[in-house]
Protein backbone atom coordinates (compact mmCIF):
# COMPACT_ATOMS: atom_id res chain seq x y z
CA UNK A 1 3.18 -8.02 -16.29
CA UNK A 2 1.98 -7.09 -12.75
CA UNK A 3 -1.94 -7.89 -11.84
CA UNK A 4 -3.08 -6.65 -8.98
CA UNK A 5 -6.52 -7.73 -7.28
CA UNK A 6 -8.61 -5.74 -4.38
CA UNK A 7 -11.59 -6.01 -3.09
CA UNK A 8 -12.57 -2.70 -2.10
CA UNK A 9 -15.69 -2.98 -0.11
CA UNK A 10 -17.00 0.22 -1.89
CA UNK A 11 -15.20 2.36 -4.33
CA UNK A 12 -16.16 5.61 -3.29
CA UNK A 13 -15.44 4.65 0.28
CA UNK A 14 -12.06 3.43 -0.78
CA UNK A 15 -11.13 6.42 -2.46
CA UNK A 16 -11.47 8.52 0.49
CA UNK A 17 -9.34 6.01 2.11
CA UNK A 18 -6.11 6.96 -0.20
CA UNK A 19 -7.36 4.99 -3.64
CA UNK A 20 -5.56 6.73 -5.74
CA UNK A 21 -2.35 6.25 -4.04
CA UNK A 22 -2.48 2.59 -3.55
CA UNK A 23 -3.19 2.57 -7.35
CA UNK A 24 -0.39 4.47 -8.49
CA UNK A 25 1.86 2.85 -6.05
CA UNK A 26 0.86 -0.60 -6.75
CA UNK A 27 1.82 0.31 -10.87
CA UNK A 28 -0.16 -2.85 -12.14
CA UNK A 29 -0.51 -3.65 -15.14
CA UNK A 30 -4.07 -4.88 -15.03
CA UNK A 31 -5.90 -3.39 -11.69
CA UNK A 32 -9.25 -5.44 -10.83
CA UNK A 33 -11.52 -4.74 -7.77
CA UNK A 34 -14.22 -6.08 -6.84
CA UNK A 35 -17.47 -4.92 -4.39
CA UNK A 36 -17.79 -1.42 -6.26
CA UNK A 37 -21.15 -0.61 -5.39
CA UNK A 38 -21.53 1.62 -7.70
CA UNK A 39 -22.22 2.67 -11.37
CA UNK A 40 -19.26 4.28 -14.04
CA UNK A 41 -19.48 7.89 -13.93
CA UNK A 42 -20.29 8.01 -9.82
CA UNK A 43 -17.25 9.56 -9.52
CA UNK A 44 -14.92 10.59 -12.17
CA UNK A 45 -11.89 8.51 -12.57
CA UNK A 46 -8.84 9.69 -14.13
CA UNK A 47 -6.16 7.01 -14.80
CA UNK A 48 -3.87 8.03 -17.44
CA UNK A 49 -3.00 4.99 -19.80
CA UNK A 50 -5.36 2.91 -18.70
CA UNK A 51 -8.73 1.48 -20.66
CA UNK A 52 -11.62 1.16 -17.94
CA UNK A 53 -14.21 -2.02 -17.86
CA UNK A 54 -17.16 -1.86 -15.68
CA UNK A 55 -19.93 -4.07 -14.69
CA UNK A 56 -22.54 -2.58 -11.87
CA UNK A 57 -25.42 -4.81 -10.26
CA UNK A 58 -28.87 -3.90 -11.29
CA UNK A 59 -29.66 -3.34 -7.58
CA UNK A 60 -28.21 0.01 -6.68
CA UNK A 61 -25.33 0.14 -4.09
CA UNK A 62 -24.21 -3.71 -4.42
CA UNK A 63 -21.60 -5.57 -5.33
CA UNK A 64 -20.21 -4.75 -9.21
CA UNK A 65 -16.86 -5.60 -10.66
CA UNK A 66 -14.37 -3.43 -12.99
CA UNK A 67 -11.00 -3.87 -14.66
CA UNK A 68 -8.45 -0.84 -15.06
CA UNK A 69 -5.88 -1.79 -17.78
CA UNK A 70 -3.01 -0.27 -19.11
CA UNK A 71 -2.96 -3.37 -21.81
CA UNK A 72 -5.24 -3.20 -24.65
CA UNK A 73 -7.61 -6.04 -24.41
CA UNK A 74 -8.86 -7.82 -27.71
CA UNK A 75 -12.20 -8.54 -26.40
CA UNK A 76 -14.01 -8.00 -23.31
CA UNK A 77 -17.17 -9.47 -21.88
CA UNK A 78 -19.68 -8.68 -18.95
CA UNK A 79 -21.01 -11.67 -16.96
CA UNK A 80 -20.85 -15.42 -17.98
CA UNK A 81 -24.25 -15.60 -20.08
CA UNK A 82 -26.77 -16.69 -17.88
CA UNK A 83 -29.51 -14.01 -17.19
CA UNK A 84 -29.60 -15.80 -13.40
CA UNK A 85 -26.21 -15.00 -12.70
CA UNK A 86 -25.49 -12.13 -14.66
CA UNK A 87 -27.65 -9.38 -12.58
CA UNK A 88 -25.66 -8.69 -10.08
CA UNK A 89 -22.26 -7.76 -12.13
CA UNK A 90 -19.99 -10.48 -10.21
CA UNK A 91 -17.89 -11.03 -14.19
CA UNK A 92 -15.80 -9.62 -16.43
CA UNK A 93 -12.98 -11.07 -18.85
CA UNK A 94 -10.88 -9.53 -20.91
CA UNK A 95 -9.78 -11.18 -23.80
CA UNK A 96 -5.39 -10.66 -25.00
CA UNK A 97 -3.48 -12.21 -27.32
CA UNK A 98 -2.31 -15.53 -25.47
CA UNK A 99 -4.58 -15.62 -22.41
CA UNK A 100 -8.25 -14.52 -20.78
CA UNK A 101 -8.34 -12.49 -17.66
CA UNK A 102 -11.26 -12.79 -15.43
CA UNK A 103 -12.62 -10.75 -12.49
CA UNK A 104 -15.19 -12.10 -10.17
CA UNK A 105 -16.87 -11.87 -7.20
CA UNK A 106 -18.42 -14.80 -5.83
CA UNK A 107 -21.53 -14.30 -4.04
CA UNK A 108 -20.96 -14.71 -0.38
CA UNK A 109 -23.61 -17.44 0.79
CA UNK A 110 -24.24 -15.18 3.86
CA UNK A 111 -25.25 -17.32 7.09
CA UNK A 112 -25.84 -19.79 4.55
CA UNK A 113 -29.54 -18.32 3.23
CA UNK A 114 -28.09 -18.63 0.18
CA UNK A 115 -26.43 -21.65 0.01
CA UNK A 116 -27.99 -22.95 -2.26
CA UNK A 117 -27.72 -20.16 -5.10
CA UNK A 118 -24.18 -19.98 -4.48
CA UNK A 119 -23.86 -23.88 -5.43
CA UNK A 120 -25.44 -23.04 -8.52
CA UNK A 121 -23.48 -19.79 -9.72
CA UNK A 122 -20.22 -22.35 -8.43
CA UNK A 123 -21.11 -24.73 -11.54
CA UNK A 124 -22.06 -22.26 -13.48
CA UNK A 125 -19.01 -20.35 -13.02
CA UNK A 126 -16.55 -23.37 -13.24
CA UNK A 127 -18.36 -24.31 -16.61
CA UNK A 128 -17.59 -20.38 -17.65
CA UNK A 129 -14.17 -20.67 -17.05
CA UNK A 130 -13.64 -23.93 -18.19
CA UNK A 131 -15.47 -23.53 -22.01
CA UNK A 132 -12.32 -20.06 -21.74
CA UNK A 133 -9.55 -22.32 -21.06
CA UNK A 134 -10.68 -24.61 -23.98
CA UNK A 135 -9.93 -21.51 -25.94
CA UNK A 136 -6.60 -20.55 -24.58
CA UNK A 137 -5.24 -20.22 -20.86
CA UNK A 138 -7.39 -18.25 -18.14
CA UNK A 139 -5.94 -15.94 -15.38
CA UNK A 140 -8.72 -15.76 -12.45
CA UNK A 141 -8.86 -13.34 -9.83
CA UNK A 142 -11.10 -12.24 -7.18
CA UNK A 143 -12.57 -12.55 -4.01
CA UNK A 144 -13.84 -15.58 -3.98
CA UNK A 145 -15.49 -15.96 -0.66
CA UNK A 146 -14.06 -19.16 0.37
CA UNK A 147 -11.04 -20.13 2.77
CA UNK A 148 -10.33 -23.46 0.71
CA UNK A 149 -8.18 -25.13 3.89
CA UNK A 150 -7.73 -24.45 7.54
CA UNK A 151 -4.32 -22.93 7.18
CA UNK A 152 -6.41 -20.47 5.05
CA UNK A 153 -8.57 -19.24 8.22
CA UNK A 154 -6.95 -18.25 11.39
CA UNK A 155 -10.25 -20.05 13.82
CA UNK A 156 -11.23 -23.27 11.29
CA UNK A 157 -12.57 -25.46 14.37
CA UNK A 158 -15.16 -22.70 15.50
CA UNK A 159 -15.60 -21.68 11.68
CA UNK A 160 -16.97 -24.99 10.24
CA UNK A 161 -20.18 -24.19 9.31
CA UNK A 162 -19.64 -20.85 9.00
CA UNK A 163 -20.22 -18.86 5.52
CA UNK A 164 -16.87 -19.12 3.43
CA UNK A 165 -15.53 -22.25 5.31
CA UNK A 166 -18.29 -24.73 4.71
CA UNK A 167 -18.07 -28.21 2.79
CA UNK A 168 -19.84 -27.27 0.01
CA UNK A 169 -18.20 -24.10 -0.72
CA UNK A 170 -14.72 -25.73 -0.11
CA UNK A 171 -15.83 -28.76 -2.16
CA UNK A 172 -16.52 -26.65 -5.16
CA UNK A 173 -13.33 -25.06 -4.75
CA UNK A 174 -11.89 -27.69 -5.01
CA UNK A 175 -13.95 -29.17 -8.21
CA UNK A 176 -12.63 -25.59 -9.69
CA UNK A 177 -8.93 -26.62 -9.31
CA UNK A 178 -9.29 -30.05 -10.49
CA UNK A 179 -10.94 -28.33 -13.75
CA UNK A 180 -6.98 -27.33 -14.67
CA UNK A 181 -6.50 -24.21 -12.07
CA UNK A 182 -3.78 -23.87 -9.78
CA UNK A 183 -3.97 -21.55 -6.63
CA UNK A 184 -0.99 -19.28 -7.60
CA UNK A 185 -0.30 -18.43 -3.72
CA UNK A 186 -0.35 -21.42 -2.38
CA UNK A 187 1.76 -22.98 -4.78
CA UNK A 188 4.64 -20.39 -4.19
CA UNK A 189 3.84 -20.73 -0.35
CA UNK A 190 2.29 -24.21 0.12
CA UNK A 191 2.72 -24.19 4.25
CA UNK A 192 2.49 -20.59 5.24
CA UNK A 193 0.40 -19.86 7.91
CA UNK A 194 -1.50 -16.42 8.61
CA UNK A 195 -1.58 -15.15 5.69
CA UNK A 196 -5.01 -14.01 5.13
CA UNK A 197 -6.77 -10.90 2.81
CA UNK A 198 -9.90 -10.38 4.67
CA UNK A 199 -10.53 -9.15 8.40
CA UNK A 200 -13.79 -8.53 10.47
CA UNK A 201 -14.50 -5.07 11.13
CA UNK A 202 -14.89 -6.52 14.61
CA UNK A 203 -12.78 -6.90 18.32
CA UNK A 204 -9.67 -5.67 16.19
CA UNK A 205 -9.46 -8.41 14.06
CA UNK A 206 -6.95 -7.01 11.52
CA UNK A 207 -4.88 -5.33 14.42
CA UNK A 208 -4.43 -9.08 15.72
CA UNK A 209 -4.48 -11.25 12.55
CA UNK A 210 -7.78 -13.03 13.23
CA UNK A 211 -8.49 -13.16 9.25
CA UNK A 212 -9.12 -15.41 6.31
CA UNK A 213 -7.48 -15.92 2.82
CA UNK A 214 -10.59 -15.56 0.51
CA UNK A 215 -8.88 -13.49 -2.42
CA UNK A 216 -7.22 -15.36 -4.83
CA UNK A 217 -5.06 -15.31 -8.20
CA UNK A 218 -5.31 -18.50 -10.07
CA UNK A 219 -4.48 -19.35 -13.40
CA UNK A 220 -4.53 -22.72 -15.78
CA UNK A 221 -2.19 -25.44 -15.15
CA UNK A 222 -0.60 -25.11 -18.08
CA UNK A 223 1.00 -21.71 -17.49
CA UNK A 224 1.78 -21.66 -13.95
CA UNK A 225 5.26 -21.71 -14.86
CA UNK A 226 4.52 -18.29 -16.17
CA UNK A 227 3.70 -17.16 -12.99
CA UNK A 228 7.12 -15.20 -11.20
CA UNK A 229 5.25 -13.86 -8.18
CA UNK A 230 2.10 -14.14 -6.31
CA UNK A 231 1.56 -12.17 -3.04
CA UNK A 232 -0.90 -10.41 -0.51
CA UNK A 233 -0.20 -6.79 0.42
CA UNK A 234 -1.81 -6.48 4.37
CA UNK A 235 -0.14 -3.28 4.95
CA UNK A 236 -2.69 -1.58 2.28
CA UNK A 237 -5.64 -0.36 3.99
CA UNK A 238 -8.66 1.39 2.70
CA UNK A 239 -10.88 -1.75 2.94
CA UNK A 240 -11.89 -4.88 5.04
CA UNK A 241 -9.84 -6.80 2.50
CA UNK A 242 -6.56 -6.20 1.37
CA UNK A 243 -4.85 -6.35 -2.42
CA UNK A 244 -3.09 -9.59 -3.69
CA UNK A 245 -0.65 -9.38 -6.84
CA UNK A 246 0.98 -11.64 -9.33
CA UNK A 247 3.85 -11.30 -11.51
CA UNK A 248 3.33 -12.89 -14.79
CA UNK A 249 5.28 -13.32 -18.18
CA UNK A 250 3.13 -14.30 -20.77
């Protein structure tokens, strides 16, 4: 099975930005984006073969998750339960036959006003997954708005208190792993520098490689052997982020 994982800073943005192309190019099995901004029905979207799971934000024109899958899921779910968390459409799993597949976007804590709230949705969201993996194993992907070490940032020394490298957020990161989740890239690609899946719109950040890895695959310990593949794609353009993928046999 190929996942694939993008946020797309806007859907209908992205589609005018050659979508449709990456999509069919990419071939994934399970396609998940993140930062739609938008509702279903928007725009109409036509993928052949594939099942289509959507969860918008209240507020109009913000954030929102969906799942395009060519694999019938046995259950699906929007949001992790709690009315707090769940208004803003950051969650969605899909329940198969031998694992759980979950999309989410992590709020960013954004010049740190809301720090705070984002340590809160991080416990919330690591109870989530855990009370799934009690269940049977859980494949997480996303952009979740952290660069969890230095090597994962191209600037970490003038970045330390900035949003996405902080100690808190990289601390709860960290309390996610320990929970039984293994970072699929890094663990194919333990030292490699510069590889990152998010770029400032700014001083031609992307052009240069001035980025940060903040969109991730991971998946429970147990079947990271499962795992064949995990990779970023930063020749795809169309947003500010760019795709990862993972290859996995279940």
């Amino acid at each position: 099975m190929k996942f694939v994982s993008w946020n797309v800073n806007g859907l209908r943005a992205c589609l005018k930005k050659n979508f449709m192309q990456t999509f069919q190019n990419l071939d994934a099995d399970i396609f998940a984006v993140q930062e739609t901004r938008m509702v279903e029905g928007q725009v109409i979207l036509d993928f052949e073969n594939y099942s289509q799971y959507w969860n918008s934000a209240e507020k109009k024109g913000y954030s929102g998750t969906a799942i395009f899958t060519r694999i019938q899921p046995r259950s699906f779910n929007y949001g992790i339960g709690i009315r707090e968390h769940d208004s803003e459409g950051r969650v969605i799993t899909l329940g198969f036959s031998d694992f759980y597949f979950v999309n989410v976007y992590t709020p960013n804590s954004r010049k740190l006003e809301r720090l705070d709230y984002r340590m809160t949705w991080e416990n919330a969201f690591r109870e989530y997954v855990k009370e799934l993996d009690a269940v049977k194993p859980v494949v997480i992907c996303g952009d979740l708005n952290v660069a969890h070490n230095e090597i994962d940032l191209k600037n970490p020394a003038s970045n330390r208190n900035s949003a996405g490298f902080t100690n808190e957020e990289r601390g709860k990161f960290d309390e996610l792993l320990r929970a039984g989740f293994t970072d699929t890239f890094r663990y194919f690609y333990p030292d490699k520098p510069d590889a990152y899946t998010w770029w400032s719109n700014f001083q031609r950040s992307r052009e240069r490689n001035i980025g940060w890895r903040i969109d991730y695959f991971l998946v429970s310990n147990r079947i990271i052997e499962k795992v064949s593949a995990a990779g970023i794609e930063p020749k795809i353009f169309g947003s500010d982020h760019c795709p990862v993928t993972l290859e996995f046999n279940p």
